[in-house]
C-alpha atoms as a PDB file:
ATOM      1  CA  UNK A   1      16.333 -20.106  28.417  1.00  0.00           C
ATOM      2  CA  UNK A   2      14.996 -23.060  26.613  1.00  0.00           C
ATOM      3  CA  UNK A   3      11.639 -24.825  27.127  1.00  0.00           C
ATOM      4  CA  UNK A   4      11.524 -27.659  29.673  1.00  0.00           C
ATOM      5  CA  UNK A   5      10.358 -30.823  28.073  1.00  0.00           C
ATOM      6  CA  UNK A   6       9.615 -34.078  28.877  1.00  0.00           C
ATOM      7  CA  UNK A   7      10.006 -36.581  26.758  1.00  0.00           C
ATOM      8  CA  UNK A   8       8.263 -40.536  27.622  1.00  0.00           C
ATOM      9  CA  UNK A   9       8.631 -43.122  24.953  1.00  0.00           C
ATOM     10  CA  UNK A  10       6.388 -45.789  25.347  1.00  0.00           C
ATOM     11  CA  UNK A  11       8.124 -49.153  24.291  1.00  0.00           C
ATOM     12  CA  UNK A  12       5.617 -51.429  23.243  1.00  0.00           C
ATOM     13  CA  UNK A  13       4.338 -48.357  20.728  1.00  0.00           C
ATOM     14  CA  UNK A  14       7.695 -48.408  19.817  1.00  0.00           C
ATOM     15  CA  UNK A  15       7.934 -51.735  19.297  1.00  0.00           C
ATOM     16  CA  UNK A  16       4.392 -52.269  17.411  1.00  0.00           C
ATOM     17  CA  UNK A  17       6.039 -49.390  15.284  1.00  0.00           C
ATOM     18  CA  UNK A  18       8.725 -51.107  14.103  1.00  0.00           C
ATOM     19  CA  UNK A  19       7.668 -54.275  13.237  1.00  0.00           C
ATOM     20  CA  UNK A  20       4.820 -53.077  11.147  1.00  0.00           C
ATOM     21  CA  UNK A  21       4.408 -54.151   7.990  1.00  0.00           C
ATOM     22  CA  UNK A  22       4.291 -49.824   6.619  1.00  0.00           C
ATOM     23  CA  UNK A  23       7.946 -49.691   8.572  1.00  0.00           C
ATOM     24  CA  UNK A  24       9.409 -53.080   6.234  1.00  0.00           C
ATOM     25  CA  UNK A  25       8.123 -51.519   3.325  1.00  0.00           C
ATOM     26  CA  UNK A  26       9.005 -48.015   3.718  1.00  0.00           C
ATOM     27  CA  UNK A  27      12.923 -49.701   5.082  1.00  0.00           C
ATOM     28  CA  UNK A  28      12.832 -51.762   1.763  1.00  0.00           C
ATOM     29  CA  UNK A  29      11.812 -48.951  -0.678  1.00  0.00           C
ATOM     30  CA  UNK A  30      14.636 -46.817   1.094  1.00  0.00           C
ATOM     31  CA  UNK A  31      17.194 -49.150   0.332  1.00  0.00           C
ATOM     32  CA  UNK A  32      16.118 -49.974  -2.971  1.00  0.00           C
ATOM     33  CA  UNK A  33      16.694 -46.207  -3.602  1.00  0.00           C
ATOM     34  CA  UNK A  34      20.029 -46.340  -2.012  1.00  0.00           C
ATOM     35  CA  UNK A  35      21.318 -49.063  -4.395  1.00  0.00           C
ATOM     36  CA  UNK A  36      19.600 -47.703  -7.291  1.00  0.00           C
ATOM     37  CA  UNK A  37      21.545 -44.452  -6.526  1.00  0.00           C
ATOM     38  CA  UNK A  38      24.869 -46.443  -5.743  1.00  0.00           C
ATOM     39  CA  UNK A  39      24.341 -48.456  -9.012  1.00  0.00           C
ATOM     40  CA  UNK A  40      23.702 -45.259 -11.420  1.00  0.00           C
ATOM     41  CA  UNK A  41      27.225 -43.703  -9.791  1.00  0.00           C
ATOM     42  CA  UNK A  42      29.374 -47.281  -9.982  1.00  0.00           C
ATOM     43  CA  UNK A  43      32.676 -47.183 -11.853  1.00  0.00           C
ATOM     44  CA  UNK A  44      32.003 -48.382 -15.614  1.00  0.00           C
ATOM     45  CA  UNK A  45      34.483 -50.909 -17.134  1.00  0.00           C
ATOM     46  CA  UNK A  46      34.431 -51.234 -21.265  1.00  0.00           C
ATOM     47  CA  UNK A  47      35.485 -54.837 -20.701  1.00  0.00           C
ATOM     48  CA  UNK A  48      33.069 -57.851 -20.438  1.00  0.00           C
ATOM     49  CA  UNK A  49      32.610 -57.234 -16.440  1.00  0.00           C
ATOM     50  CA  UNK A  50      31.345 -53.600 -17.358  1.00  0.00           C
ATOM     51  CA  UNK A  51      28.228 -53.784 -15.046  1.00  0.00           C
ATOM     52  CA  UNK A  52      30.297 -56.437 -12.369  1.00  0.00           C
ATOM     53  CA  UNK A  53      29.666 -53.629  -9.291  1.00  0.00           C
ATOM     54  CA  UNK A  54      25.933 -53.185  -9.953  1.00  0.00           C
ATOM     55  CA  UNK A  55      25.617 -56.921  -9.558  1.00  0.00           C
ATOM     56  CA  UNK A  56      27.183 -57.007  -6.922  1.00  0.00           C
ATOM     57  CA  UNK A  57      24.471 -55.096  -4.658  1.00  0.00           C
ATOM     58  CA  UNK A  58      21.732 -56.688  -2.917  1.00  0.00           C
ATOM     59  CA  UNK A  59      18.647 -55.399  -0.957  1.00  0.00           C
ATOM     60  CA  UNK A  60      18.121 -57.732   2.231  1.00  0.00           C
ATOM     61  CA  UNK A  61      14.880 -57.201   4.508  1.00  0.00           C
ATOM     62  CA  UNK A  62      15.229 -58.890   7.772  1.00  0.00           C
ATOM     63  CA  UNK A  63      13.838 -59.217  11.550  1.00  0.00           C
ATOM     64  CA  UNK A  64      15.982 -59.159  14.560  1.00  0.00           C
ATOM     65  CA  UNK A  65      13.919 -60.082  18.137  1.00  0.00           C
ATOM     66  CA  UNK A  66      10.154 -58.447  15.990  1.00  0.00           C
ATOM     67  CA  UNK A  67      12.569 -55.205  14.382  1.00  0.00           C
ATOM     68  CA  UNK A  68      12.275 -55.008  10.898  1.00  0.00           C
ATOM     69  CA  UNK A  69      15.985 -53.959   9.319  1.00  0.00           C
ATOM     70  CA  UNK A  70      16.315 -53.310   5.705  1.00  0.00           C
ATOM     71  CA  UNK A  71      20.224 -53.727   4.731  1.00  0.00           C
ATOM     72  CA  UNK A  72      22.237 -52.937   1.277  1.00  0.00           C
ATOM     73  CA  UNK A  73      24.697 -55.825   0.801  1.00  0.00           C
ATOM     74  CA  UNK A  74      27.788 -55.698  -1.043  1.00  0.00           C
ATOM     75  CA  UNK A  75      30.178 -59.057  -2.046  1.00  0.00           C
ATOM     76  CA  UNK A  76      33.826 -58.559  -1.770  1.00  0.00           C
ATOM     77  CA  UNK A  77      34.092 -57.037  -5.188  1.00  0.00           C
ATOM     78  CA  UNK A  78      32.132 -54.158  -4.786  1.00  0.00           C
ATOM     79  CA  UNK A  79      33.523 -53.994  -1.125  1.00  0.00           C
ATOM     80  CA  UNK A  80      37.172 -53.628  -2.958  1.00  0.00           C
ATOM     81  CA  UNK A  81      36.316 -50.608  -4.975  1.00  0.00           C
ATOM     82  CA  UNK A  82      34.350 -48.983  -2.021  1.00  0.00           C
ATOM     83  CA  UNK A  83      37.552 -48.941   0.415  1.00  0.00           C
ATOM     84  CA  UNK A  84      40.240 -49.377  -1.736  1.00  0.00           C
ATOM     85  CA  UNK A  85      43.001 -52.564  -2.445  1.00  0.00           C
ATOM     86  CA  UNK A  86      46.472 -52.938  -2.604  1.00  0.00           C
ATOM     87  CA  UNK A  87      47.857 -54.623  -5.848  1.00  0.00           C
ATOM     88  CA  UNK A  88      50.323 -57.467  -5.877  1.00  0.00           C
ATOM     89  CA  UNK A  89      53.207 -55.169  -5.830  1.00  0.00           C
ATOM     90  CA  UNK A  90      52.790 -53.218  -2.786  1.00  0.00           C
ATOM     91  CA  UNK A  91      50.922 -50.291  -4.552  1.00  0.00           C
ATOM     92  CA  UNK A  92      47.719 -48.586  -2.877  1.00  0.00           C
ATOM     93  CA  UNK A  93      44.429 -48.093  -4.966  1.00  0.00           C
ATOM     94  CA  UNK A  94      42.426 -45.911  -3.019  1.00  0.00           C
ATOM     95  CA  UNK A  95      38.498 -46.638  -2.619  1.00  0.00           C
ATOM     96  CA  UNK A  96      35.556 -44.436  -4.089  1.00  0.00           C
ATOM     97  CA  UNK A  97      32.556 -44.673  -1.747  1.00  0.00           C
ATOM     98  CA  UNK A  98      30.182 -45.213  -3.659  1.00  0.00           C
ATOM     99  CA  UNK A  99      28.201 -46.971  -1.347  1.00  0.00           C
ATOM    100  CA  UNK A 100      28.832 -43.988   1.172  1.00  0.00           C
ATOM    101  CA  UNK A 101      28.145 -41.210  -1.501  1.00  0.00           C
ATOM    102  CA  UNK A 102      24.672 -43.134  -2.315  1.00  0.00           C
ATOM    103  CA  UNK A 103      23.598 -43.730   1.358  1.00  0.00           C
ATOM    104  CA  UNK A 104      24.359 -39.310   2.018  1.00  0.00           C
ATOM    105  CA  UNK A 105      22.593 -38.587  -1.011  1.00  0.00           C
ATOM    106  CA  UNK A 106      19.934 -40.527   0.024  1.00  0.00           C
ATOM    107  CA  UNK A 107      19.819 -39.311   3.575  1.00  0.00           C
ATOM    108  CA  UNK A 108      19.659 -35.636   2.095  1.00  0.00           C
ATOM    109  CA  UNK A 109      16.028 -36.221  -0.084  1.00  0.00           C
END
């Protein structure tokens, strides 16, 4: 039979613990890592737009009600090739995840 535990978060330490200034940095370098990892594995075009999905990322730090969130941001392009289109003539183009494959091999380290 397993042990009988109880478990009493306090809020307010939970609170002070996430709106530290260690948790924002720690959030930021995380995503940083995440991009980095989603830019190094983006599709590579030889035409002039060759590098158009690793622009297309952006690290965002913000506070919601004193929580610190640290968010990867993606503009419609890069949102395109990460779930997939449909051209003008009816055909799907399925998506790649790259922003998916970045944030699990992120989550694994």
């Amino acid at each position: 039979m397993g042990a009988r535990v109880r478990l009493v978060l306090d809020e307010a330490a939970m609170h002070r613990l996430m709106s530290s200034t260690e948790t924002a940095k720690m959030l930021a370098q995380k995503a940083s890592a995440i991009a980095a990892t989603a830019r190094g594995s983006a599709p590579k075009n030889r035409k002039g737009s060759w590098n158009m999905y690793a622009r297309s990322l952006s690290v965002t730090a913000y506070e919601v009600e004193g929580t610190v969130h640290s968010a990867v941001q993606a503009d419609r392009h890069a949102l395109l090739i990460e779930y997939g289109w449909r051209d003008k003539g009816g055909r799907r183009h399925p998506g790649n995840h790259t922003l998916k494959e970045a944030l699990m091999k992120e989550r694994e380290s």
